[in-house]
Protein backbone atom coordinates (compact mmCIF):
# COMPACT_ATOMS: atom_id res chain seq x y z
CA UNK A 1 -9.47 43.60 -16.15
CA UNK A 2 -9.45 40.89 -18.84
CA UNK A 3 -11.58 41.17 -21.40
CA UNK A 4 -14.45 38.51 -22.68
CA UNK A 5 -13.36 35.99 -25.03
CA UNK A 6 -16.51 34.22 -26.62
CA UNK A 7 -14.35 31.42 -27.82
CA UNK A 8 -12.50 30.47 -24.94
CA UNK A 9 -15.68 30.40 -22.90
CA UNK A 10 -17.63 28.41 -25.09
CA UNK A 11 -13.98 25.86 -25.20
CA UNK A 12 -14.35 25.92 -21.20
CA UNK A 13 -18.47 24.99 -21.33
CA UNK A 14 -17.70 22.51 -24.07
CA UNK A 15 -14.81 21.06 -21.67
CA UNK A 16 -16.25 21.12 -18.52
CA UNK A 17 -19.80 19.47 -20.23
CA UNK A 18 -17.44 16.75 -21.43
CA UNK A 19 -15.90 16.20 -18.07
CA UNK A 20 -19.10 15.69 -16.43
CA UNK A 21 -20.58 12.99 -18.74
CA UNK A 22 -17.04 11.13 -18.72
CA UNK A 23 -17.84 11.07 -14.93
CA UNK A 24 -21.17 9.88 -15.04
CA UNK A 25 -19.76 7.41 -17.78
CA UNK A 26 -17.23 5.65 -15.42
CA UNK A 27 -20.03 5.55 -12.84
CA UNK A 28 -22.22 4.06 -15.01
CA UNK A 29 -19.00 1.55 -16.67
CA UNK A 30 -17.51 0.65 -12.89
CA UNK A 31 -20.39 1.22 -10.27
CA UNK A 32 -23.86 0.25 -11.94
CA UNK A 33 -22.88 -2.88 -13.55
CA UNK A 34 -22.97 -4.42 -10.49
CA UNK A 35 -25.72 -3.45 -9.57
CA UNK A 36 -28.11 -3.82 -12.99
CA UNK A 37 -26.11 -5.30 -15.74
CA UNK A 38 -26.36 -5.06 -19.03
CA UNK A 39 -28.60 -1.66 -19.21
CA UNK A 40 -25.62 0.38 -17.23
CA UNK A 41 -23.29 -0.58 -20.19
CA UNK A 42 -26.14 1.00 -22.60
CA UNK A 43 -26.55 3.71 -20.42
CA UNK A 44 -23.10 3.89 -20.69
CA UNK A 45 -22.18 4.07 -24.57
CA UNK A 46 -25.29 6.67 -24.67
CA UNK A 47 -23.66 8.73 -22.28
CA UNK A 48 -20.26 8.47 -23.66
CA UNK A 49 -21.69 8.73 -27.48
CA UNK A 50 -23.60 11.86 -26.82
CA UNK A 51 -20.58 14.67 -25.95
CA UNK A 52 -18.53 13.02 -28.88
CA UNK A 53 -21.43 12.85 -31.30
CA UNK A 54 -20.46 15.99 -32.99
CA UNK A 55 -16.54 15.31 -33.09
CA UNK A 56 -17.90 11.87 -34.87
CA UNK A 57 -20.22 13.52 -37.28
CA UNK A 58 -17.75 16.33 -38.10
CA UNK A 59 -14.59 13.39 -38.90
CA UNK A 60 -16.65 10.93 -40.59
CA UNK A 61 -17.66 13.51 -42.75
CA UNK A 62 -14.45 15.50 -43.54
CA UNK A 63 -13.15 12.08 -44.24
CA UNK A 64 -16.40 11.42 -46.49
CA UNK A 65 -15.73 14.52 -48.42
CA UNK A 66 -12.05 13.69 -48.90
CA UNK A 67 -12.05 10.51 -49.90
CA UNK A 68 -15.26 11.72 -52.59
CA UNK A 69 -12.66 14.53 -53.98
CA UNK A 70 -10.04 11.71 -54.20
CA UNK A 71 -12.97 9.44 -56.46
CA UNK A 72 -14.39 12.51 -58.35
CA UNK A 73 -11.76 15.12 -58.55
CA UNK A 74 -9.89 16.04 -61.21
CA UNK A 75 -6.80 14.19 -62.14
CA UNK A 76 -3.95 16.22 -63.31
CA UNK A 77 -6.29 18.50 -65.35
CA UNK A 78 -7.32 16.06 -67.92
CA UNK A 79 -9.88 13.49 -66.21
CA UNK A 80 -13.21 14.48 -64.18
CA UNK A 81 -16.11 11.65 -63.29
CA UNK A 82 -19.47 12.13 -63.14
CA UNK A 83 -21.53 9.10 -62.07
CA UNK A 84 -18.33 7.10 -61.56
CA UNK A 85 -18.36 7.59 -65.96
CA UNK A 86 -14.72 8.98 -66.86
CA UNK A 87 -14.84 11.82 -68.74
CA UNK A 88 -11.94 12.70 -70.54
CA UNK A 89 -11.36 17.06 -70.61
CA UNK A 90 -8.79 18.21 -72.81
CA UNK A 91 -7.61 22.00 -72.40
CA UNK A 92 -5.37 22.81 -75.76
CA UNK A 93 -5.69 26.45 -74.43
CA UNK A 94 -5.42 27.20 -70.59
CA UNK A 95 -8.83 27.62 -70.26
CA UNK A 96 -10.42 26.47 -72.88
CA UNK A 97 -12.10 23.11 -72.30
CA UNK A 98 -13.06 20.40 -74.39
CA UNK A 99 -15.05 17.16 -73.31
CA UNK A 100 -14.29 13.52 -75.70
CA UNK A 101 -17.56 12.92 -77.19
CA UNK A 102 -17.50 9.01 -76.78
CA UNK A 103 -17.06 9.77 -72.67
CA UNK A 104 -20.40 12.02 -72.84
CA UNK A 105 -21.71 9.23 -74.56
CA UNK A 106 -21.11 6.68 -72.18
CA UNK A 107 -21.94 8.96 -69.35
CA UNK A 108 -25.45 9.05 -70.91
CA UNK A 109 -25.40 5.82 -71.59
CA UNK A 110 -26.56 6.19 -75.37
CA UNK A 111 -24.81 7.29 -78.45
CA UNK A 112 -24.60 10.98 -79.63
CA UNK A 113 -25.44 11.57 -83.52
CA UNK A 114 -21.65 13.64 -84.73
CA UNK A 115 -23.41 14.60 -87.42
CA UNK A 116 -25.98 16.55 -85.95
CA UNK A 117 -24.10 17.99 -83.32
CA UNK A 118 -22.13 19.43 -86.18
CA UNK A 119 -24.69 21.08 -87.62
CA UNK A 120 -26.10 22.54 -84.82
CA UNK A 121 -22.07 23.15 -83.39
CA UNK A 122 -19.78 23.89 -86.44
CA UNK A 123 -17.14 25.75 -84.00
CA UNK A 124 -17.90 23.61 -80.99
CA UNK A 125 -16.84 20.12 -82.72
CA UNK A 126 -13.64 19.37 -83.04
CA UNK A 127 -10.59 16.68 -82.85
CA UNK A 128 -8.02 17.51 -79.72
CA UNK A 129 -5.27 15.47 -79.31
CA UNK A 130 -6.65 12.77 -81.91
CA UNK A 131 -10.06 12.84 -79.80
CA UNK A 132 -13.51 13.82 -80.82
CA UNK A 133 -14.30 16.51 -78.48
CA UNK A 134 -16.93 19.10 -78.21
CA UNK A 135 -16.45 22.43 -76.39
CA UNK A 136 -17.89 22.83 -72.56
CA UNK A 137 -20.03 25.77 -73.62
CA UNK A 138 -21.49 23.76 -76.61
CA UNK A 139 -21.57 20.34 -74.97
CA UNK A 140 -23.92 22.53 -72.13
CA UNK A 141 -26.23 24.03 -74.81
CA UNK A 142 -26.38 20.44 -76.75
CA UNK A 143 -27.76 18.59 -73.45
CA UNK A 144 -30.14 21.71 -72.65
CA UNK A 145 -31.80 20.89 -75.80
CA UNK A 146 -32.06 17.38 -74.96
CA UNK A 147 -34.75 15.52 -72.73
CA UNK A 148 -34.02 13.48 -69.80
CA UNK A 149 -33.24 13.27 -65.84
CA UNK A 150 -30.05 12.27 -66.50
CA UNK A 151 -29.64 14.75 -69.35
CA UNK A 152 -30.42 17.57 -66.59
CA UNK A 153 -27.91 16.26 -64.44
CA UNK A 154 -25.13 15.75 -66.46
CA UNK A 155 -25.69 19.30 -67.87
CA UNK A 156 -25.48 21.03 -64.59
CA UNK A 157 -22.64 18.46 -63.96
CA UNK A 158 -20.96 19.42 -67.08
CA UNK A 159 -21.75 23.47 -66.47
CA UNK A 160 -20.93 23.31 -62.48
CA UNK A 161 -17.71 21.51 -62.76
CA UNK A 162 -16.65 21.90 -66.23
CA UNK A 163 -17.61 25.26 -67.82
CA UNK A 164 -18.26 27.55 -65.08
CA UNK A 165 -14.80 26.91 -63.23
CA UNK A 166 -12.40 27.66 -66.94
CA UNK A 167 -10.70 30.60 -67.29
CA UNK A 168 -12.86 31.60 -70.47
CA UNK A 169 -16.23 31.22 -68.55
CA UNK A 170 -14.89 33.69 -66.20
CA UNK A 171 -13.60 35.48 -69.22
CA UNK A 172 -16.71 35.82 -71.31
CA UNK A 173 -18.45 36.95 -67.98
CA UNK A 174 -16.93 39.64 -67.55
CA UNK A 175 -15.01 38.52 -64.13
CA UNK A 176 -11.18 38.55 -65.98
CA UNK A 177 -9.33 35.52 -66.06
């Protein structure tokens, strides 16, 4: 005797559900207009909606989330966006990331003071590649000191998608690399 496959039976209920409302759906589409119009087309589309409601939701979303990690994603290992802002990342050591300062600037949409981010970042300011850039793990404890909703969010964007992914995040904690 065969034994129970939870998959295939919940394929046949999911089939067999389907088959039944495309029934009543051509019932409604080619016997009720006749009889009372317009409503048996709305009947109709509700009918037909309802079994493909979750294939829907489930496409328009993968297609959502793709065409997001197209906008947002990283390009080539150099470029990232947040809030459609470009931020340039530069990565002189596999691993070790570095964000331009005039791109964080933008992205918070007011300037940032070099020379105090020196002083309170003497190793975490530096030029790479001819670009002002300040390291992911500084640039994360620079905006944690500074005030703001869109501080907040650019810090957990910079820590989330910047910082915590590299090689050397990983490294310092304690997870190889």
């Amino acid at each position: 005797m065969a034994s129970f496959d939870a998959e295939a039976f919940a394929r046949w209920q999911r089939r067999s559900a389907l088959a039944v409302k495309l029934v009543l759906v051509v019932l409604a589409f080619g016997v009720l207009p006749d009889w009372i119009g317009p409503v048996a087309y709305l009947v109709g589309l509700a009918l037909l909606a309802q079994p493909l409601a979750h294939e829907l939701q489930s496409g328009f979303a993968a297609l959502y989330h793709r065409i997001r990690g197209l906008a947002y994603g990283n390009l080539e290992g150099a470029h990232y966006a947040f809030k459609g802002v470009a931020i340039r990342v530069q990565e002189p050591v596999p691993g070790e990331r570095w964000l331009s300062v005039d791109d964080l600037a933008r992205a918070l949409g007011e300037p940032i003071r070099v020379v105090a981010l020196r002083e309170t970042h003497q190793d975490g300011v530096q030029r790479v590649d001819g670009v002002l850039c300040i390291h992911a793990r500084a640039c994360v404890d620079y905006l944690s000191r500074r005030e703001g909703d869109r501080v907040r969010r650019l810090q957990r964007w910079v820590d989330q998608v910047v910082w915590k992914p590299s090689g050397e995040a990983r490294r310092l904690s304690g997870r190889g690399g």
